[in-house]
PDB file of N, CA and C in Angstrom:
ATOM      1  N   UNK A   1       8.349 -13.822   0.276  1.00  0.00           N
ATOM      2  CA  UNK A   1       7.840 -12.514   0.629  1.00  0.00           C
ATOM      3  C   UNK A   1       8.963 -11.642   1.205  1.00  0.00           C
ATOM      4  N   UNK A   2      10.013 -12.459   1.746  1.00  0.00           N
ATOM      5  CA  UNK A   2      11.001 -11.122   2.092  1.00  0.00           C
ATOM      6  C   UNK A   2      11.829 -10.346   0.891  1.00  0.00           C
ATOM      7  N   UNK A   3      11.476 -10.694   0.053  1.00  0.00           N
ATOM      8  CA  UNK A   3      12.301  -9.425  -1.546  1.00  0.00           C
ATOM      9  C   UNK A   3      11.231  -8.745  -1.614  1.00  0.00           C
ATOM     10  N   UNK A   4       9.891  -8.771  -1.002  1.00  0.00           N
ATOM     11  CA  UNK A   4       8.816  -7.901  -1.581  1.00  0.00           C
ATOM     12  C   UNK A   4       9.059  -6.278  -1.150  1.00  0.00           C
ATOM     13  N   UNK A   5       9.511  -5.802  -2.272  1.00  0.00           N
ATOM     14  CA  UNK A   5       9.521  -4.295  -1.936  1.00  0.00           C
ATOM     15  C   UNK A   5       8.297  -3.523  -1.090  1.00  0.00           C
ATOM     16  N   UNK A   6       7.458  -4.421  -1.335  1.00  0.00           N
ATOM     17  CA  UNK A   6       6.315  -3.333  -0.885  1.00  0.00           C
ATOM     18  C   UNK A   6       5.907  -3.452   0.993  1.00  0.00           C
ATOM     19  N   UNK A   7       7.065  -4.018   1.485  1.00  0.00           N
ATOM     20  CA  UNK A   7       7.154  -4.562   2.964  1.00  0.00           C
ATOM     21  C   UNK A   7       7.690  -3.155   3.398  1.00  0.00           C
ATOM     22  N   UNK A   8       9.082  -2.724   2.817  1.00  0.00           N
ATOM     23  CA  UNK A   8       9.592  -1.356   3.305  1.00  0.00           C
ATOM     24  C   UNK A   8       8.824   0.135   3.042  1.00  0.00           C
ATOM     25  N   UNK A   9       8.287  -0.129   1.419  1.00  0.00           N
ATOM     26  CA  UNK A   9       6.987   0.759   1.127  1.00  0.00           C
ATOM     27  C   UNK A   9       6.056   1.271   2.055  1.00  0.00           C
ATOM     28  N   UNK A  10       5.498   0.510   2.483  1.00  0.00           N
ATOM     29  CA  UNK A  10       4.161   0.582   3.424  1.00  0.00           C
ATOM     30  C   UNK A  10       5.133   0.629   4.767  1.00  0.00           C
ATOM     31  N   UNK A  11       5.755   0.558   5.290  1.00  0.00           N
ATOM     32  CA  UNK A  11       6.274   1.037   6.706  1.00  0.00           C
ATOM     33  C   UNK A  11       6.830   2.915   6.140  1.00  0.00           C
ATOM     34  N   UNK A  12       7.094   2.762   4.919  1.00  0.00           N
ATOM     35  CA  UNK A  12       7.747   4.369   4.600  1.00  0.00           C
ATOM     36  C   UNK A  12       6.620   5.306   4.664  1.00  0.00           C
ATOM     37  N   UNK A  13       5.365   4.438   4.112  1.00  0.00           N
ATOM     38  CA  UNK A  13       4.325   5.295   4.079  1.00  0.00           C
ATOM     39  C   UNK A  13       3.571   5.296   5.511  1.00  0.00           C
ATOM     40  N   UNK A  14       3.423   4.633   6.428  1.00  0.00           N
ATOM     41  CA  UNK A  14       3.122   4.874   7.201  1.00  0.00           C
ATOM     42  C   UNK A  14       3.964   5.977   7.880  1.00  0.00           C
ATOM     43  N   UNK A  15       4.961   5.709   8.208  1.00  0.00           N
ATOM     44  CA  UNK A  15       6.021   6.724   8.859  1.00  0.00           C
ATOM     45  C   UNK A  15       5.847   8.627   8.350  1.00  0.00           C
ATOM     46  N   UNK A  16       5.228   8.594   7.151  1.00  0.00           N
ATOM     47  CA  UNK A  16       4.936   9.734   6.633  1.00  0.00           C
ATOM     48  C   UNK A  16       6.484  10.289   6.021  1.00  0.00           C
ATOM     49  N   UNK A  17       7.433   9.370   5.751  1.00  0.00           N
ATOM     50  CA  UNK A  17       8.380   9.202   4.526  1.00  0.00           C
ATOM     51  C   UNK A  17       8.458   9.665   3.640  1.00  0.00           C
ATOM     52  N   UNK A  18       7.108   9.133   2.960  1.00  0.00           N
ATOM     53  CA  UNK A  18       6.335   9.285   1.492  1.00  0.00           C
ATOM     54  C   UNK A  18       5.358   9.234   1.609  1.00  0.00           C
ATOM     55  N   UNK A  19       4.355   9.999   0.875  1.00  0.00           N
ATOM     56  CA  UNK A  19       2.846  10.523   0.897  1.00  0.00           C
ATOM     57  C   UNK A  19       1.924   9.309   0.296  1.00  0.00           C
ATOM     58  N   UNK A  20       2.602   8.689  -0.474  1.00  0.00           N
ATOM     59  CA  UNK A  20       1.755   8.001  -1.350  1.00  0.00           C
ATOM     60  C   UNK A  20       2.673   6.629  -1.973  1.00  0.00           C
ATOM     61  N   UNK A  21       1.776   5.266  -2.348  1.00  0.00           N
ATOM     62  CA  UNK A  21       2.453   4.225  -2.809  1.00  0.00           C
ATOM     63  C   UNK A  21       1.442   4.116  -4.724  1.00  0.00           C
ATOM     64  N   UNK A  22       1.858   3.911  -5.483  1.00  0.00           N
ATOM     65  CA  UNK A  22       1.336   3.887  -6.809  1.00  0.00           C
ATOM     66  C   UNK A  22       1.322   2.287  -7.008  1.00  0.00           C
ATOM     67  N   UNK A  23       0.421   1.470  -6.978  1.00  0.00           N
ATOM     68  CA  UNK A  23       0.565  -0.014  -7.475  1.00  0.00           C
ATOM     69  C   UNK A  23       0.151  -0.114  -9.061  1.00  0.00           C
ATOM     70  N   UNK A  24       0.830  -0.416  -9.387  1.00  0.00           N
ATOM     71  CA  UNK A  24       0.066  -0.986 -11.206  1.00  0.00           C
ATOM     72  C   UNK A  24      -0.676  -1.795 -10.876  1.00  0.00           C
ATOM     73  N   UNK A  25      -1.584  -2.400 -11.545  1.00  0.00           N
ATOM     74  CA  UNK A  25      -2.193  -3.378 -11.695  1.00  0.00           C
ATOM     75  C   UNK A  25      -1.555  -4.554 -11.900  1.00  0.00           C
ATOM     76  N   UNK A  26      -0.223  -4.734 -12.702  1.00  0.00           N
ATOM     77  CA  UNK A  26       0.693  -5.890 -12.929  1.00  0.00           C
ATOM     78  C   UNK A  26       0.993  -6.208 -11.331  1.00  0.00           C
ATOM     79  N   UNK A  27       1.202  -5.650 -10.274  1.00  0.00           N
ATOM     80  CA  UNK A  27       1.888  -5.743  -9.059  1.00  0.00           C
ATOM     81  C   UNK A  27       1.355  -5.541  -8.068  1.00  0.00           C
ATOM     82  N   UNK A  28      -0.207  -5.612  -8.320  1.00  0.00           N
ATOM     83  CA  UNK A  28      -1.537  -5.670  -7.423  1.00  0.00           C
ATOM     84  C   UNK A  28      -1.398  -6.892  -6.175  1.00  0.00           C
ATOM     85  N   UNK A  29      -1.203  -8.094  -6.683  1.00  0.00           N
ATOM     86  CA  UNK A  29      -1.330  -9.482  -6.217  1.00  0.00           C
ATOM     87  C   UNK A  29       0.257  -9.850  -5.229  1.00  0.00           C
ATOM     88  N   UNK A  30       1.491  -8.603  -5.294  1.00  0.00           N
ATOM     89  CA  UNK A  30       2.807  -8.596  -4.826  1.00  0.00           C
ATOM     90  C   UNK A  30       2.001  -7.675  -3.902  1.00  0.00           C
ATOM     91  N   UNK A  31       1.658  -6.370  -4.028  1.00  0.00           N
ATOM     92  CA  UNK A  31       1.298  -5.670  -2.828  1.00  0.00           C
ATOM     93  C   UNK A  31       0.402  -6.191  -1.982  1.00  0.00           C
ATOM     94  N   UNK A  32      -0.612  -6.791  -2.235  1.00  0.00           N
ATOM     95  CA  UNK A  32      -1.674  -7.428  -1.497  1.00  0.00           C
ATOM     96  C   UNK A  32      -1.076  -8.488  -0.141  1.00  0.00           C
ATOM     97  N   UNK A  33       0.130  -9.296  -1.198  1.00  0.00           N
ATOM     98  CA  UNK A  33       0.416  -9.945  -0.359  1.00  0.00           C
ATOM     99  C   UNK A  33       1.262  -9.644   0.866  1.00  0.00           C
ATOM    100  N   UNK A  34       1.941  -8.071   0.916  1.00  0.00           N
ATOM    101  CA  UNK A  34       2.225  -8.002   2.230  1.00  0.00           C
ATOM    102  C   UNK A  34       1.038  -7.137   3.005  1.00  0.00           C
ATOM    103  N   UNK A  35       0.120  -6.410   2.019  1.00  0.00           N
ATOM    104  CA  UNK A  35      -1.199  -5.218   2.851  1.00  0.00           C
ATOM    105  C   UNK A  35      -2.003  -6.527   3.465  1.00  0.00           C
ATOM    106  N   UNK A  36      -2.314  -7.875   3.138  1.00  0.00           N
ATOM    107  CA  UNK A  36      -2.962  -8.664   4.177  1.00  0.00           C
ATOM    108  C   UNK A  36      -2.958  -9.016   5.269  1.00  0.00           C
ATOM    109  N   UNK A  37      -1.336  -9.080   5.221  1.00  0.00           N
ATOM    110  CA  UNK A  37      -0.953  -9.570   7.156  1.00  0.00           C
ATOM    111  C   UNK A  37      -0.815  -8.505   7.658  1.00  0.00           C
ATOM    112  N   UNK A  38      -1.135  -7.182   7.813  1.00  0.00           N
ATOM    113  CA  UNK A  38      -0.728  -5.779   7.973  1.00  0.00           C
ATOM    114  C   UNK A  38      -2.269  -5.338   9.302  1.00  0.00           C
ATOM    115  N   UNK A  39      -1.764  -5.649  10.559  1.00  0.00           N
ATOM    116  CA  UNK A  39      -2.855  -5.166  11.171  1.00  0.00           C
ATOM    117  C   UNK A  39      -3.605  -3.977  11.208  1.00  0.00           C
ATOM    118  N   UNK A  40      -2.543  -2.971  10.743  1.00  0.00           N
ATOM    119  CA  UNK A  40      -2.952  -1.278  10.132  1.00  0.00           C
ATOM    120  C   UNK A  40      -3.761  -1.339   9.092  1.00  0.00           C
ATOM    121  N   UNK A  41      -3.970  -2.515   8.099  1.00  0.00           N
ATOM    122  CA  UNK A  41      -4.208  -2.360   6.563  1.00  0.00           C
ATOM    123  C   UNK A  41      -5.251  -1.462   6.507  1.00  0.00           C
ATOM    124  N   UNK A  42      -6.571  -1.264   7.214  1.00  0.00           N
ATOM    125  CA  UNK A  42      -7.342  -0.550   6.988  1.00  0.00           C
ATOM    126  C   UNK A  42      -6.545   0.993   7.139  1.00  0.00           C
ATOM    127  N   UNK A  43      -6.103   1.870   7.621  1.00  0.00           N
ATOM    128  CA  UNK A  43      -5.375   2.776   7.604  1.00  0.00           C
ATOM    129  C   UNK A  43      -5.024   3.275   5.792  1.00  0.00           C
ATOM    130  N   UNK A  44      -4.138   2.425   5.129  1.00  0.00           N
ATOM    131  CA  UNK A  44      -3.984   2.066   3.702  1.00  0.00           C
ATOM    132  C   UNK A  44      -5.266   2.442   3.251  1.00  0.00           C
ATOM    133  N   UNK A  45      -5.806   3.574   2.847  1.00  0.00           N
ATOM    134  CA  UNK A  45      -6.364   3.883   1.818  1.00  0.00           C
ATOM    135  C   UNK A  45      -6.269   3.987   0.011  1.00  0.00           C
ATOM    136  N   UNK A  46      -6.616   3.558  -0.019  1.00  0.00           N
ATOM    137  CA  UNK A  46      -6.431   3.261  -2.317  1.00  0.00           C
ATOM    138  C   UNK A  46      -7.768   3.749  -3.261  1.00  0.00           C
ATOM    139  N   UNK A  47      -6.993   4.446  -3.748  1.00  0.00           N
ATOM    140  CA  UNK A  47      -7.953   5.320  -4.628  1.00  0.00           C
ATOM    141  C   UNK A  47      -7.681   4.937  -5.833  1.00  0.00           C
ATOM    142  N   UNK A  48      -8.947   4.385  -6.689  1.00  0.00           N
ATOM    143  CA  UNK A  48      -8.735   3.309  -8.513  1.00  0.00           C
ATOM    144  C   UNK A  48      -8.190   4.394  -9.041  1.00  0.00           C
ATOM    145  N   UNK A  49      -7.370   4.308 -10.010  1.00  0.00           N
ATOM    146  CA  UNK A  49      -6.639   5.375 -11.108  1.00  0.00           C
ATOM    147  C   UNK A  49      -7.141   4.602 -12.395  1.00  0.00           C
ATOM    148  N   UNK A  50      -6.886   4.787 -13.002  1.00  0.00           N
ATOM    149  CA  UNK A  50      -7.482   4.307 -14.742  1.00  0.00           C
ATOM    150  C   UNK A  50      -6.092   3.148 -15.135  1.00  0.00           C
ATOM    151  N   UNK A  51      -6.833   2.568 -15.432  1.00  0.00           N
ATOM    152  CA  UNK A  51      -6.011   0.949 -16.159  1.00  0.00           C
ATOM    153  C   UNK A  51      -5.482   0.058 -15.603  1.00  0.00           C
ATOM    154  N   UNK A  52      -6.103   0.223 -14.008  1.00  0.00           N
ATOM    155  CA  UNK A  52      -6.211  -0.582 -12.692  1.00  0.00           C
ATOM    156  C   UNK A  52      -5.032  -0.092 -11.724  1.00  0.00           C
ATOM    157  N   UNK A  53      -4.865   1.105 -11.620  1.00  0.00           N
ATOM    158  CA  UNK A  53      -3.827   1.520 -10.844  1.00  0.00           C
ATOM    159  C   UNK A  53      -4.137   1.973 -10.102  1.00  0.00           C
ATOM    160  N   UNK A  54      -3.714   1.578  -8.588  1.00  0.00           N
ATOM    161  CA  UNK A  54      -4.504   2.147  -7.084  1.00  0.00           C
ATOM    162  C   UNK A  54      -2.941   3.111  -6.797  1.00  0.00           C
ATOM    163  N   UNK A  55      -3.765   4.066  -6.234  1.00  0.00           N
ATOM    164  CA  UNK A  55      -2.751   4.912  -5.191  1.00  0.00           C
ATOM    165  C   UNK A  55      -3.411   4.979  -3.780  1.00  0.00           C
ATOM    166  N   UNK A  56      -2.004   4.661  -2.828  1.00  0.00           N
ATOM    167  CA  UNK A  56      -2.420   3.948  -1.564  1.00  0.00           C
ATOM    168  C   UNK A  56      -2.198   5.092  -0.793  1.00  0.00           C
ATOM    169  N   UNK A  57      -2.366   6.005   0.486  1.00  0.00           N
ATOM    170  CA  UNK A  57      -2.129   7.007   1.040  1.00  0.00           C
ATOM    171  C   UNK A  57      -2.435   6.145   2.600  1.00  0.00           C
ATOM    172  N   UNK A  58      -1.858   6.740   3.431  1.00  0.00           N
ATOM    173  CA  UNK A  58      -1.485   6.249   4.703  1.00  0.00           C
ATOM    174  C   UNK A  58      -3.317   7.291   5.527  1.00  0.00           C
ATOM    175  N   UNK A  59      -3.888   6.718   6.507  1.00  0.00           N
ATOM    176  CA  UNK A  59      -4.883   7.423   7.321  1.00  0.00           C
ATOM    177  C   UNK A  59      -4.726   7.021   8.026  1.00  0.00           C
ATOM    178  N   UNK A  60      -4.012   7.180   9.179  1.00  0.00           N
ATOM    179  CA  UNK A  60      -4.006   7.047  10.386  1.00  0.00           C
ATOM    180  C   UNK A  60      -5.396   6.630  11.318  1.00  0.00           C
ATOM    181  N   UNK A  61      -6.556   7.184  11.298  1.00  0.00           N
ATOM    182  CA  UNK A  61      -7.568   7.576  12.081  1.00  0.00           C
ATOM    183  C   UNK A  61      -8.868   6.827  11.163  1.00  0.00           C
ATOM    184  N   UNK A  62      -8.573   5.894   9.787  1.00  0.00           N
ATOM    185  CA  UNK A  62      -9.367   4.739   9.846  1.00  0.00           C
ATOM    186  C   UNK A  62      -9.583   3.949  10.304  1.00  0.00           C
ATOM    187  N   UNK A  63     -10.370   2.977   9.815  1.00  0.00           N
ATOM    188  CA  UNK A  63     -11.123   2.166  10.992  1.00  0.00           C
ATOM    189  C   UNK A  63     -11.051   0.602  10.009  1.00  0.00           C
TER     190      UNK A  63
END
């Protein structure tokens, strides 16, 4: 898990870095595995895109 790009991702997006993370569906099961241990994860909002592609946006003020 430490080559997983999506460790620096999700701290960029939280930080308000970058607005948004795009997962394919091929790279669903790589992102998951660092958004699980992530005590914020609920924050991580993901909205389905067509052909299984989530876009993740940072919310601060979820629950």
């Amino acid at each position: 898990m430490e080559n997983n790009p999506y460790i620096d991702l999700l701290d960029k997006l939280k930080k308000g870095e970058i607005e948004e993370i795009v997962v394919e569906k091929e790279a669903f099961f790589t992102f998951r595995e660092v958004w699980i241990d992530r005590e914020d994860r609920t924050s991580f909002v993901g909205e389905a895109g067509l052909n299984g592609k989530i876009i993740y946006r940072y919310e601060a003020d979820s629950k």
